[in-house]
Protein backbone atom coordinates (compact mmCIF):
# COMPACT_ATOMS: atom_id res chain seq x y z
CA UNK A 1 19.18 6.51 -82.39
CA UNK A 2 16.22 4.69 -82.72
CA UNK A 3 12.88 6.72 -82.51
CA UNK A 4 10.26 5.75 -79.80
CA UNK A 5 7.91 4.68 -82.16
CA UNK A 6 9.94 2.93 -84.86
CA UNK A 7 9.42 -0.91 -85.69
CA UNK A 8 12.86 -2.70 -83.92
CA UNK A 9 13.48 -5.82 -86.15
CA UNK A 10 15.75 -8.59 -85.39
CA UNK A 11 15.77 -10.68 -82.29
CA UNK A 12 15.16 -8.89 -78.89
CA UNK A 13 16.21 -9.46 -75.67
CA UNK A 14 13.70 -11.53 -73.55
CA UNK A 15 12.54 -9.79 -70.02
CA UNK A 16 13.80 -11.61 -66.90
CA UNK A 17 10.84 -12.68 -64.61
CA UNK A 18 11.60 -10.59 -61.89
CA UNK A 19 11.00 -7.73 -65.29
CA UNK A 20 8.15 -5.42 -66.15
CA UNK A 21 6.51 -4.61 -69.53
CA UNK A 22 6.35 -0.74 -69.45
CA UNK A 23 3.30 -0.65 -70.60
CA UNK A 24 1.97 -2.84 -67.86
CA UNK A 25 3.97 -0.74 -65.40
CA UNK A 26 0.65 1.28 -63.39
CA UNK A 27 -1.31 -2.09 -63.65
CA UNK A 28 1.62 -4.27 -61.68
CA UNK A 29 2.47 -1.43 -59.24
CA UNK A 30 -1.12 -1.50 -58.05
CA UNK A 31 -1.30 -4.70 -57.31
CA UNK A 32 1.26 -4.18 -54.77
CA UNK A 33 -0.17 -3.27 -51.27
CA UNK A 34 2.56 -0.23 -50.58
CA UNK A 35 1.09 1.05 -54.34
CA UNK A 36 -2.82 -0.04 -54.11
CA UNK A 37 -5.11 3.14 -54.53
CA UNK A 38 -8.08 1.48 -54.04
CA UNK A 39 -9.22 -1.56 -51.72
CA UNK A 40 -8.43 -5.18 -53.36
CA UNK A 41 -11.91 -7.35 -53.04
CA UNK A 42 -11.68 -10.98 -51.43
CA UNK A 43 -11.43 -12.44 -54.45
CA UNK A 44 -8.37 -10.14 -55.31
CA UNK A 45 -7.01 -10.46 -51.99
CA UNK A 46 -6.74 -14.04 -52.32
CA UNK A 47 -5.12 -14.51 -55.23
CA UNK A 48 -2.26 -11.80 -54.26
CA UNK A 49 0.82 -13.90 -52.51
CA UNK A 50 2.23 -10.22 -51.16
CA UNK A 51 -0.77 -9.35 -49.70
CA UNK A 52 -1.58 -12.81 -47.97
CA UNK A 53 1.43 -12.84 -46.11
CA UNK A 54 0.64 -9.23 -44.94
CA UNK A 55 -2.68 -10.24 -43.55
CA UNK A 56 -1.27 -13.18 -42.31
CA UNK A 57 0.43 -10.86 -39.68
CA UNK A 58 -3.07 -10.46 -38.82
CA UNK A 59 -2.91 -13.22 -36.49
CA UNK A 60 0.69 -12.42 -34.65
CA UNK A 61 -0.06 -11.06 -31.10
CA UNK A 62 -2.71 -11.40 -28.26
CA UNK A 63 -6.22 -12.16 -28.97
CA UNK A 64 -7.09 -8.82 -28.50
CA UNK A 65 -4.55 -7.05 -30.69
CA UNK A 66 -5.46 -9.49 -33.36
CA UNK A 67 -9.19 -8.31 -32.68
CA UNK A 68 -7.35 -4.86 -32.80
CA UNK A 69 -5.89 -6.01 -36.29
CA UNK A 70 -9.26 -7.76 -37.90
CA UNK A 71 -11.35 -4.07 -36.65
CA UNK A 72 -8.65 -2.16 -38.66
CA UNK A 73 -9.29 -3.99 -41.52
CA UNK A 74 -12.89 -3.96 -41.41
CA UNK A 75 -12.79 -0.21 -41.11
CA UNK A 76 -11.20 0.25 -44.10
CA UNK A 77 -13.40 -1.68 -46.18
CA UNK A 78 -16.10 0.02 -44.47
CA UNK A 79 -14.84 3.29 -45.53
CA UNK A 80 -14.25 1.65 -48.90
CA UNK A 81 -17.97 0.50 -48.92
CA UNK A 82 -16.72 -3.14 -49.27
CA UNK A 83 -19.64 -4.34 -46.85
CA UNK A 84 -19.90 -7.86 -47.49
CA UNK A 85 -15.76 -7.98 -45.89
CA UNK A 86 -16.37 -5.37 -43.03
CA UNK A 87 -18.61 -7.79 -41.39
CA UNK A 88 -16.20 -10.66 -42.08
CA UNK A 89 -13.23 -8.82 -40.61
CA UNK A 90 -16.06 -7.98 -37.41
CA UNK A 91 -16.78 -10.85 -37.38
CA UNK A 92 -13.21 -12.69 -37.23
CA UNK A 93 -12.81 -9.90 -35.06
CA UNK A 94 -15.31 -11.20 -32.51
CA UNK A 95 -14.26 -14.76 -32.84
CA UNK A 96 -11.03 -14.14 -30.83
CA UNK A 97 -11.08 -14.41 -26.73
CA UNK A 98 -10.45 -11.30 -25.55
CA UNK A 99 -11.91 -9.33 -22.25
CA UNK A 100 -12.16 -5.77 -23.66
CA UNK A 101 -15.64 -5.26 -23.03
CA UNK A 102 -15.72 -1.95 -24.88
CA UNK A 103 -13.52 -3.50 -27.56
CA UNK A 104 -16.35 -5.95 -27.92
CA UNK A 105 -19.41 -3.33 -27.99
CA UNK A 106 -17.16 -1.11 -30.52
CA UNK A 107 -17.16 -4.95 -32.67
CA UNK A 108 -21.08 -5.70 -32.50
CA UNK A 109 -22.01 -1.65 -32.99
CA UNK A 110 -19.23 -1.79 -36.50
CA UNK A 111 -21.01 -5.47 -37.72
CA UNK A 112 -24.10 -3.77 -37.06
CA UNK A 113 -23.63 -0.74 -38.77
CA UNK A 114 -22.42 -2.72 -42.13
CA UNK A 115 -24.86 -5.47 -42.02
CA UNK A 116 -27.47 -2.03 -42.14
CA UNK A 117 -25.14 -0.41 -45.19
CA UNK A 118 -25.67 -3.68 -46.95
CA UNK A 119 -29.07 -4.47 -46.17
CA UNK A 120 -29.98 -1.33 -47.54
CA UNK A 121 -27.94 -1.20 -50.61
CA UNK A 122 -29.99 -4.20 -51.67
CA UNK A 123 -33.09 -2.30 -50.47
CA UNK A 124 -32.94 0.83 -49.24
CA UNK A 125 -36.95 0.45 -47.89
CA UNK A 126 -36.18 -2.59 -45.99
CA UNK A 127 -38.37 -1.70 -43.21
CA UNK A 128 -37.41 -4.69 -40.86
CA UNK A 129 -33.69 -4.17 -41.65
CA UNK A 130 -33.81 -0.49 -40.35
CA UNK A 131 -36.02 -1.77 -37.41
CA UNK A 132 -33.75 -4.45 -36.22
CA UNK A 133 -31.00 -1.75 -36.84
CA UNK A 134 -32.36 1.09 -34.90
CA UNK A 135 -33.12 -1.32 -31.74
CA UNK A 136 -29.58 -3.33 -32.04
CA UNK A 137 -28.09 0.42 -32.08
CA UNK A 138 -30.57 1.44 -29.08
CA UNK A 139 -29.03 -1.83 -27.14
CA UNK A 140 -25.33 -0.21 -27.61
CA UNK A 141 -26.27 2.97 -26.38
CA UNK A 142 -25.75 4.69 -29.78
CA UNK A 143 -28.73 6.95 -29.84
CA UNK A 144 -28.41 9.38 -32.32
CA UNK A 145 -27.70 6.40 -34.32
CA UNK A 146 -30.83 4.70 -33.35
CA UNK A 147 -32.66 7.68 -33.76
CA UNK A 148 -31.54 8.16 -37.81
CA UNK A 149 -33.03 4.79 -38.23
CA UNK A 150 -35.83 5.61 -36.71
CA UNK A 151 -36.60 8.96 -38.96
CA UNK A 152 -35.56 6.94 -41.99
CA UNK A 153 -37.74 4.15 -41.02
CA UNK A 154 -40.77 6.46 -40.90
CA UNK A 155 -39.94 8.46 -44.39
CA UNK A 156 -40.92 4.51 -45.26
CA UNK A 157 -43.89 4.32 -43.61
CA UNK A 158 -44.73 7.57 -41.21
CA UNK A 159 -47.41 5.02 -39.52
CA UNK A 160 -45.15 2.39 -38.31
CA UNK A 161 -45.75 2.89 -34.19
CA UNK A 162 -42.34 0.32 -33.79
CA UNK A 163 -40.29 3.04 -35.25
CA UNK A 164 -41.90 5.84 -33.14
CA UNK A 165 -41.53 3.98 -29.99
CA UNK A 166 -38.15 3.14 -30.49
CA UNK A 167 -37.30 6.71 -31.25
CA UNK A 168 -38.88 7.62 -28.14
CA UNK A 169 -36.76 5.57 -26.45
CA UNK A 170 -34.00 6.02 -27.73
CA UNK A 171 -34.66 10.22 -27.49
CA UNK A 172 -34.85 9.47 -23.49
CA UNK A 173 -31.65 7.50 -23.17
CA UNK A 174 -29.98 10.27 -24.71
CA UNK A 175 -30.73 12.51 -22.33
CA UNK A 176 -30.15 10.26 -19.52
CA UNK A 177 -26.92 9.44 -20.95
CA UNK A 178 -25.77 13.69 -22.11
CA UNK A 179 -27.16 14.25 -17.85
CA UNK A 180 -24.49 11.58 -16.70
CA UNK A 181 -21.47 13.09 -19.40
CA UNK A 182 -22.40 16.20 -18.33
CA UNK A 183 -22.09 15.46 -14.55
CA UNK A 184 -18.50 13.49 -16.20
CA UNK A 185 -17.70 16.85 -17.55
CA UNK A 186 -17.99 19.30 -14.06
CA UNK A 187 -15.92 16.52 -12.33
CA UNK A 188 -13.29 16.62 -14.75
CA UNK A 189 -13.34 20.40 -14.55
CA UNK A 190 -13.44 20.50 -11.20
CA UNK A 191 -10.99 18.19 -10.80
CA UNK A 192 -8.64 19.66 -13.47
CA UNK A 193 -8.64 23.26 -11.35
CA UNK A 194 -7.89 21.38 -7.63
CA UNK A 195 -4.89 20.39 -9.88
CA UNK A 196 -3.55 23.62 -11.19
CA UNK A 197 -4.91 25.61 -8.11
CA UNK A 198 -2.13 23.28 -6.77
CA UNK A 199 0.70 24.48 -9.16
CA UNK A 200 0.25 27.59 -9.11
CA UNK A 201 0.23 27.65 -5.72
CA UNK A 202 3.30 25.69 -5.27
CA UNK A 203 4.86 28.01 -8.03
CA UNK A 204 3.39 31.55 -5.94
CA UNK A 205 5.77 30.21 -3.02
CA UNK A 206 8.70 29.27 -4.99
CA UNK A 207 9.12 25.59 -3.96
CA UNK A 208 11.48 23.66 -6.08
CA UNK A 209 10.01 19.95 -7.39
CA UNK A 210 12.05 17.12 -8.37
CA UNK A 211 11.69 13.94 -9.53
CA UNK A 212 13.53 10.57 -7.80
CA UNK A 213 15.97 8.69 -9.26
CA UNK A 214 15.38 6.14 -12.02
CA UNK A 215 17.15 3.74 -13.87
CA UNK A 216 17.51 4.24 -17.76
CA UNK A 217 14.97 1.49 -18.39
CA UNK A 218 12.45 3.44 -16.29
CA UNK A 219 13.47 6.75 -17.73
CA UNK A 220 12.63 5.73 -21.05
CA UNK A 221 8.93 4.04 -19.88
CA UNK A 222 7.86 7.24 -19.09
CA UNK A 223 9.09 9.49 -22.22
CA UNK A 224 7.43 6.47 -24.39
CA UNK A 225 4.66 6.26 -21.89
CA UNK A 226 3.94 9.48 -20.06
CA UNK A 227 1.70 9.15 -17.36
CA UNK A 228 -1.54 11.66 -16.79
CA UNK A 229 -3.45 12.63 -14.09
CA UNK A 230 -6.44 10.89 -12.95
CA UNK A 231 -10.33 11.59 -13.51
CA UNK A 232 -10.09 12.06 -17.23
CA UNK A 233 -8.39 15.31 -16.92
CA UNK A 234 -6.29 14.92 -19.91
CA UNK A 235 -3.18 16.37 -18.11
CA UNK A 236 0.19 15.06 -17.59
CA UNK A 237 1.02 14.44 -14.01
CA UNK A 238 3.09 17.13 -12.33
CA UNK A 239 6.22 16.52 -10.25
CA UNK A 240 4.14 16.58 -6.78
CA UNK A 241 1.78 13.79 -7.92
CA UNK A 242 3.38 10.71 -6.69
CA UNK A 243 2.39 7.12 -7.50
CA UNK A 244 1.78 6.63 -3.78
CA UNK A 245 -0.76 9.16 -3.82
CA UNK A 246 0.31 10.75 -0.95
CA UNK A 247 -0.47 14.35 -2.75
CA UNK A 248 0.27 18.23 -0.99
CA UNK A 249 -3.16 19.44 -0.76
CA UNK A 250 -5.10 23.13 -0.15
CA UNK A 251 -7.50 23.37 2.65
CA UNK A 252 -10.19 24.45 1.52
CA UNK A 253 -10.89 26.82 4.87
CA UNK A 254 -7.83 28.04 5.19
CA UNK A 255 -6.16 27.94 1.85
CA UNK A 256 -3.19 27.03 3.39
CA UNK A 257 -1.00 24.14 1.69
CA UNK A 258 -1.06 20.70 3.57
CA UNK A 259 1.66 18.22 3.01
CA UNK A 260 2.93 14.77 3.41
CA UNK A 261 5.85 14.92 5.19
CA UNK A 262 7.97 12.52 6.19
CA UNK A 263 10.64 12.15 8.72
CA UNK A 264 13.86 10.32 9.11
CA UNK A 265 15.53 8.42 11.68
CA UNK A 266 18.97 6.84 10.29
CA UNK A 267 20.05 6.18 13.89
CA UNK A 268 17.39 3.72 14.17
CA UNK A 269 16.04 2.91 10.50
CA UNK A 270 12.89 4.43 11.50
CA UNK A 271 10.43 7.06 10.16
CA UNK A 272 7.19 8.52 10.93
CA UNK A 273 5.17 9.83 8.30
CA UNK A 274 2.56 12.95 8.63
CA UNK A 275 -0.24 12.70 5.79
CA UNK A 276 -1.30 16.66 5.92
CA UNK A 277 1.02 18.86 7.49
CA UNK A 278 -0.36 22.63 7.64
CA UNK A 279 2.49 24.97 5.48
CA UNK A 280 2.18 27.49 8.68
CA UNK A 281 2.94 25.18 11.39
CA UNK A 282 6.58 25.20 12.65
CA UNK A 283 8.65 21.63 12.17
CA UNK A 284 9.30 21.84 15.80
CA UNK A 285 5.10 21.27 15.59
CA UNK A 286 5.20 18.08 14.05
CA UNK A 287 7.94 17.08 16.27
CA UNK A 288 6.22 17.65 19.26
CA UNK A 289 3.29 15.59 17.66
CA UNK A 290 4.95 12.87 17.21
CA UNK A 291 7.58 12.24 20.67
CA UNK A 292 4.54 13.28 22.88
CA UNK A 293 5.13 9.72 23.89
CA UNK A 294 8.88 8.21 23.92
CA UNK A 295 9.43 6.37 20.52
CA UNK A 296 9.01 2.36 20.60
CA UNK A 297 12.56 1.69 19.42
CA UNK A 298 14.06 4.48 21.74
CA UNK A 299 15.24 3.84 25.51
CA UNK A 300 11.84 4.27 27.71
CA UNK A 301 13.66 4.80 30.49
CA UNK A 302 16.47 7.72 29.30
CA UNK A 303 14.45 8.62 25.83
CA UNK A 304 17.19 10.33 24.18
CA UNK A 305 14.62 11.57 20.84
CA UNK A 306 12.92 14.25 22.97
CA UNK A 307 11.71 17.50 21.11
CA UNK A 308 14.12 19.58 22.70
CA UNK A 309 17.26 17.02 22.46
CA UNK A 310 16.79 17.13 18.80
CA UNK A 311 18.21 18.54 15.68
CA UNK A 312 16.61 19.13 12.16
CA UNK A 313 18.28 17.90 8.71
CA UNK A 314 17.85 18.00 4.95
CA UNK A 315 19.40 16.67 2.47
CA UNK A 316 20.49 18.85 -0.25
CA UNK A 317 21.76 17.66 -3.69
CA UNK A 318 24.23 19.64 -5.87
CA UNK A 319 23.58 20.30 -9.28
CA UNK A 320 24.38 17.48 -11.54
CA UNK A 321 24.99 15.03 -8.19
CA UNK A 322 24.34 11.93 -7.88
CA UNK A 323 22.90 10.52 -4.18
CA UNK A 324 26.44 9.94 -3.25
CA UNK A 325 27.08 13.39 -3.43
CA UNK A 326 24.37 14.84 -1.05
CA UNK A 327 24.97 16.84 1.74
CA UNK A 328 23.00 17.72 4.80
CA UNK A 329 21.75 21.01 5.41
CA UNK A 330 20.83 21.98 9.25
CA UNK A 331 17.46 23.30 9.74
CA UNK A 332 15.93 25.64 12.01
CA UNK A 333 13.20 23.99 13.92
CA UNK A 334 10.85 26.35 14.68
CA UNK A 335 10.40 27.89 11.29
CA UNK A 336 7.54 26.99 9.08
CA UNK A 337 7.72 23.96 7.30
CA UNK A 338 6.21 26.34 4.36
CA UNK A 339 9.48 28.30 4.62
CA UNK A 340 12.06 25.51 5.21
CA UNK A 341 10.38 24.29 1.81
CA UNK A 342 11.61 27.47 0.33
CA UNK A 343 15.05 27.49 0.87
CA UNK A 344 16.88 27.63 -2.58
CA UNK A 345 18.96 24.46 -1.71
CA UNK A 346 15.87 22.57 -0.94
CA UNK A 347 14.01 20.04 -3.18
CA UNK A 348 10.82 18.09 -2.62
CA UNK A 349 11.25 14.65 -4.04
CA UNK A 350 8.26 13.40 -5.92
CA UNK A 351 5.95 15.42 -4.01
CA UNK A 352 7.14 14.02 -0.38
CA UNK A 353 9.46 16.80 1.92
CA UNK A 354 11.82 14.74 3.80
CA UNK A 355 13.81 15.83 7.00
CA UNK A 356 16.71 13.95 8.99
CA UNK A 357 16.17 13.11 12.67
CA UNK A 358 18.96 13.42 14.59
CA UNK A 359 19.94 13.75 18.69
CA UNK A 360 22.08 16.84 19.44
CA UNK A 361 24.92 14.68 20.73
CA UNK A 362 26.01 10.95 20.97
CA UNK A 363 28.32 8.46 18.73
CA UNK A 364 25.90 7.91 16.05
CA UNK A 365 25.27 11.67 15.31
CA UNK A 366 29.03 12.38 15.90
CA UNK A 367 29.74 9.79 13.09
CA UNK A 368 27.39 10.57 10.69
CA UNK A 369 27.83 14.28 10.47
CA UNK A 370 31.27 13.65 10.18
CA UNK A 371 30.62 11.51 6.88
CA UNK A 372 28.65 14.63 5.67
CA UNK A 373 31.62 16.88 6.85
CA UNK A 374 33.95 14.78 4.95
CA UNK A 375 31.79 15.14 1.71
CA UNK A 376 31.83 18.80 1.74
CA UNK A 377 35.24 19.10 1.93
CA UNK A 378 36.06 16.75 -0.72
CA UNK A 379 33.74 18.67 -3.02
CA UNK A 380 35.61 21.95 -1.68
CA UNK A 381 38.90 20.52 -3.37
């Protein structure tokens, strides 16, 4: 055996190309962008194959997501202190055609804030360089920013009135700016209570929430993509919060829950639809609401969808069933909508209660309770 640090005469093998020297092992991994522990420069960049074809990628995609791409990279040279390439990467950056507006403003504020790091590296007194700095930073709305310029400006010269002015100005925008995020921040709380006052009223009274049916391609939109609530709040959207925006609601006098409701009439292919419809008023309410005239499609003459010639539906789902499998559940009319929304085998469907429509007696109602009739006792079998 042959000790590490004997002489080996005689003829060796030569390394393949696709071989490295041991010795040169750290150096070559580091050149390799999955092994780099420190930022290449340009000039190292360019003259790595591996890594221009990675930053070629840099250009696949929309303008903005390459503007996405060149801010990414200018960050991290940023971070790196590589100046001189953060504003070339901002800059490329800004050179696409994009309409992200903030996208934009986060692009000049980065340049900015580099073309200042450099500036000053050179010469950290660089009066006019902190100047232009603390008013480009004052233009973006970046005040405390602004302001650091400002102070560092006058440890240069305490009697330069530009900085003090600007500092001034910028110390007023600020305020305006922490009034209007405050007022932001009360709307979002406000806004985030209405929303669980909501549940856990909902919850109090027991009231079963389901979503609608989607197909698998929607189904897996919203796990990748959940949806939130609006106003900032930060909060996924419940079951009740439909995209229609047709939303239950308290009254703020009463307390009382108000809700969309919407009502069915297969005979026809009709509907009518009630936008707040008080928890403590009977169904047989809304129904009187709404035939206190005969119904356009119905017979003027013999109206045969009168409030007292009429029967209340819902449908009711079994566990695990699919909308072929639904069955209708009879309703007493002159209970509270709050407690026909109660019943165990009922289920509001993204946020909107639903009820069937249907005459007490003629061919159409004969045949379609009869399909229902057939259902149940097929699922009895």
């Amino acid at each position: 055996m042959i000790d590490d640090d004997e002489q080996v005469f005689g003829p060796q093998r030569p390394l393949p190309k696709f071989d490295t020297d041991i010795a040169k092992l750290d150096e070559e991994m580091s050149k390799e962008p999955l092994f780099m522990t420190q930022m290449p420069t340009s000039e190292e960049a360019e003259e790595n194959v591996t890594l221009q074809a990675l930053q070629s990628l840099a250009f696949d995609g929309t303008p903005e997501e390459i503007a996405e791409n060149f801010k990414e990279q200018g960050n991290d040279r940023y971070i790196c202190k590589q100046y001189p390439d953060a504003v070339k990467f901002y800059t490329q950056a800004l050179e696409q055609e994009f309409e992200n507006d903030k996208l934009r403003e986060t692009l000049h504020s980065n340049r900015a804030a580099a073309n200042l790091e450099l500036t000053l590296k050179l010469n950290p007194k660089n009066e006019k360089a902190l100047f232009r700095a603390a008013k480009a930073l004052l233009d973006l709305d970046k005040c405390e920013e602004s302001i650091n310029c400002c102070l560092l400006g006058l440890e240069v010269n305490q009697n330069n009135k530009s900085f003090k002015v600007t500092m001034e100005k910028a110390e007023k925008r600020k305020k305006e700016i922490d009034a209007v995020e405050e007022q932001r921040r009360k709307r979002r709380e406000a806004e985030l209570k209405r929303l669980t006052d909501i549940d856990d009223a909902l919850a109090k009274r027991g009231i079963k929430l389901v979503e609608g049916d989607m197909t698998e391609a929607e189904r897996k939109k919203k796990d990748l993509d959940p949806e939130y609530s609006p106003q900032g709040t930060d909060r996924l959207k419940a079951l009740w919060e439909n995209k229609a925006e047709r939303h239950v609601r308290i009254n703020n006098e009463s307390g009382n829950l108000e809700w969309p409701v919407l009502f069915l009439y297969p005979e026809f292919k009709e509907s009518d639809f009630i936008e707040h419809a008080d928890e403590h008023d009977s169904i047989y309410d809304q129904i009187l609401t709404i035939f206190e005239q005969p119904a356009p499609w119905d017979d003027q003459l013999n109206p045969r969808y009168l409030p007292h010639l009429l029967d209340v539906y819902f449908h009711y789902r079994p566990k695990n069933g699919s909308e072929e499998d639904e069955l209708l559940i009879k309703v007493n009319p002159n209970m509270s909508l709050s407690k026909a929304l109660s019943n165990p085998k009922y289920a509001v469907v993204d946020g909107i209660p639903k009820f069937v429509i249907l005459a007490k007696s003629g061919e159409f109602t004969s045949t379609y309770l009869q399909m229902y009739r057939d259902r149940r006792l097929a699922r009895s079998k």
